[in-house]
Protein backbone atom coordinates (compact mmCIF):
# COMPACT_ATOMS: atom_id res chain seq x y z
CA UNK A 1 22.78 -19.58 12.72
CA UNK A 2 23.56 -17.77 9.47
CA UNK A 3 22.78 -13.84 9.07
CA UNK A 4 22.63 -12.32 6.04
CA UNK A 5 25.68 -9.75 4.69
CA UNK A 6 25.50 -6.61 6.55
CA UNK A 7 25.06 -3.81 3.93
CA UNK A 8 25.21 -0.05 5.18
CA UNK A 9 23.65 2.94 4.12
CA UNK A 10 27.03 4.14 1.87
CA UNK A 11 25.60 0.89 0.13
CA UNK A 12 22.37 1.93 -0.38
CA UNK A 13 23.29 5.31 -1.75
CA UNK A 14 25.56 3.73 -4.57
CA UNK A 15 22.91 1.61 -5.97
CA UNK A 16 21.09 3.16 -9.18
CA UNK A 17 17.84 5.13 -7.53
CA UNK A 18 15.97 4.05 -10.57
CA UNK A 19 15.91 0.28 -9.11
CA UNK A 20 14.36 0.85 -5.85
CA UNK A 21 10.91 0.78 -6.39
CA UNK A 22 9.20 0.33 -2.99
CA UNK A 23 10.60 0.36 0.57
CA UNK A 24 8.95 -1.70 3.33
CA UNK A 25 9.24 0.26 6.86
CA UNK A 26 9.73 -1.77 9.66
CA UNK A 27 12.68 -2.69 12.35
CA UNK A 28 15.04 -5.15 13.51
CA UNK A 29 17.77 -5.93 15.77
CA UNK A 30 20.89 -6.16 15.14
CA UNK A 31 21.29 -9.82 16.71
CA UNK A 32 18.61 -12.48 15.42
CA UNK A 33 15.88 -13.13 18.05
CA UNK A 34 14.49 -16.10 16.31
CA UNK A 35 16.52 -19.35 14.98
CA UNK A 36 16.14 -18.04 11.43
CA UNK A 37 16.49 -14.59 9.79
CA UNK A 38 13.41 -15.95 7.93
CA UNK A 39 11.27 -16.32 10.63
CA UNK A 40 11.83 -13.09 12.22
CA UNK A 41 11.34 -11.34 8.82
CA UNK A 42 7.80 -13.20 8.11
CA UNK A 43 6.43 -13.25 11.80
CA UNK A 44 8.19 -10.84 14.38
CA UNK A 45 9.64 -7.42 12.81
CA UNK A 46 9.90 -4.72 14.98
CA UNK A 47 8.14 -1.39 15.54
CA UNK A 48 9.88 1.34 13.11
CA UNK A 49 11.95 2.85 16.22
CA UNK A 50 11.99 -0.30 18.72
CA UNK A 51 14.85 -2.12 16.46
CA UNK A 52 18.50 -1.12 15.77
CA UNK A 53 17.94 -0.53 11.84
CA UNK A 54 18.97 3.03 10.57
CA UNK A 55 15.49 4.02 9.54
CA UNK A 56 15.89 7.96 9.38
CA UNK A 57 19.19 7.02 7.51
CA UNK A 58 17.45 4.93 5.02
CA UNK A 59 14.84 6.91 4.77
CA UNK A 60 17.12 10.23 3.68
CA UNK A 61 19.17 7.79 1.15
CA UNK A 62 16.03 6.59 -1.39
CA UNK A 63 14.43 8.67 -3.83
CA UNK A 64 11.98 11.00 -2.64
CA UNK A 65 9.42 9.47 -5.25
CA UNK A 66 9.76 5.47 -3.76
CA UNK A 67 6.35 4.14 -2.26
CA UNK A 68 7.31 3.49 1.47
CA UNK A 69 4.92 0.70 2.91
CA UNK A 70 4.45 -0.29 6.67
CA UNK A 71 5.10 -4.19 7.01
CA UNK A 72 5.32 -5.07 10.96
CA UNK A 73 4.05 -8.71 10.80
CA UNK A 74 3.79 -9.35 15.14
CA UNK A 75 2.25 -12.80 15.03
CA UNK A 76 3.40 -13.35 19.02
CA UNK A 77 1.12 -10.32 19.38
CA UNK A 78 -1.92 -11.53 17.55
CA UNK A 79 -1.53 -15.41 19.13
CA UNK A 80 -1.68 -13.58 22.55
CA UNK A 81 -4.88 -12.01 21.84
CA UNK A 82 -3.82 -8.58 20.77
CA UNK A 83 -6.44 -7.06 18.16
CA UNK A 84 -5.40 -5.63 14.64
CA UNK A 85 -5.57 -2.08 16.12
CA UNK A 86 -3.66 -2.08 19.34
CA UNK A 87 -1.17 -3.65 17.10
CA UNK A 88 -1.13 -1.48 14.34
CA UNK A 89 -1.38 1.97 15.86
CA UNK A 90 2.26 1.90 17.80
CA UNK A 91 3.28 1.25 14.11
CA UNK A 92 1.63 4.04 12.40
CA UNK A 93 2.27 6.25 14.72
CA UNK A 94 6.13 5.65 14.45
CA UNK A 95 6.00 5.62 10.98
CA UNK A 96 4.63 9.39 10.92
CA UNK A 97 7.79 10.52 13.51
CA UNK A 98 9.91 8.71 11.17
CA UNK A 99 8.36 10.71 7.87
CA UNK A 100 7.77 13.95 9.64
């Protein structure tokens, strides 16, 4: 199984500020749970706070002016009969810890 390159937040704060245009708050683990980096990324991200991502981190590092979105895509969740709001309010409610 291939990863993708590791980048850290030093990373993030050397890029131009004028390039990062939206920012799409979610999680992750460290380790892959699925066979494919794509597959977790379209179908199975993580809770903002349930992953290992540096969220608060990334957060402080962009512009204070960058649209920050909510994208939690928990297909496993939905196929076992779990509506759109049980699912989304564990994510919106992280989200507002995470921007308070």
């Amino acid at each position: 199984m291939t990863t993708p390159e590791r980048l850290g937040i030093a990373d993030l704060v050397a890029l131009d500020p004028g390039i990062i245009g939206y920012l799409q708050l979610g999680d992750a683990p460290v380790e892959p749970r699925f066979p494919t980096y794509m597959e977790e990324a379209m179908f199975e991200r993580m809770v903002p706070g349930t992953g290992d991502l540096p969220r608060r981190e990334i957060l402080a590092a962009i512009p204070s002016d960058v649209v920050v979105g909510l994208e939690v895509p928990l297909r496993s969740q939905a196929e076992a009969g779990i509506g759109p709001s049980a699912r989304l309010r564990p994510c919106v409610d992280a989200a507002r810890a995470l921007m308070s």
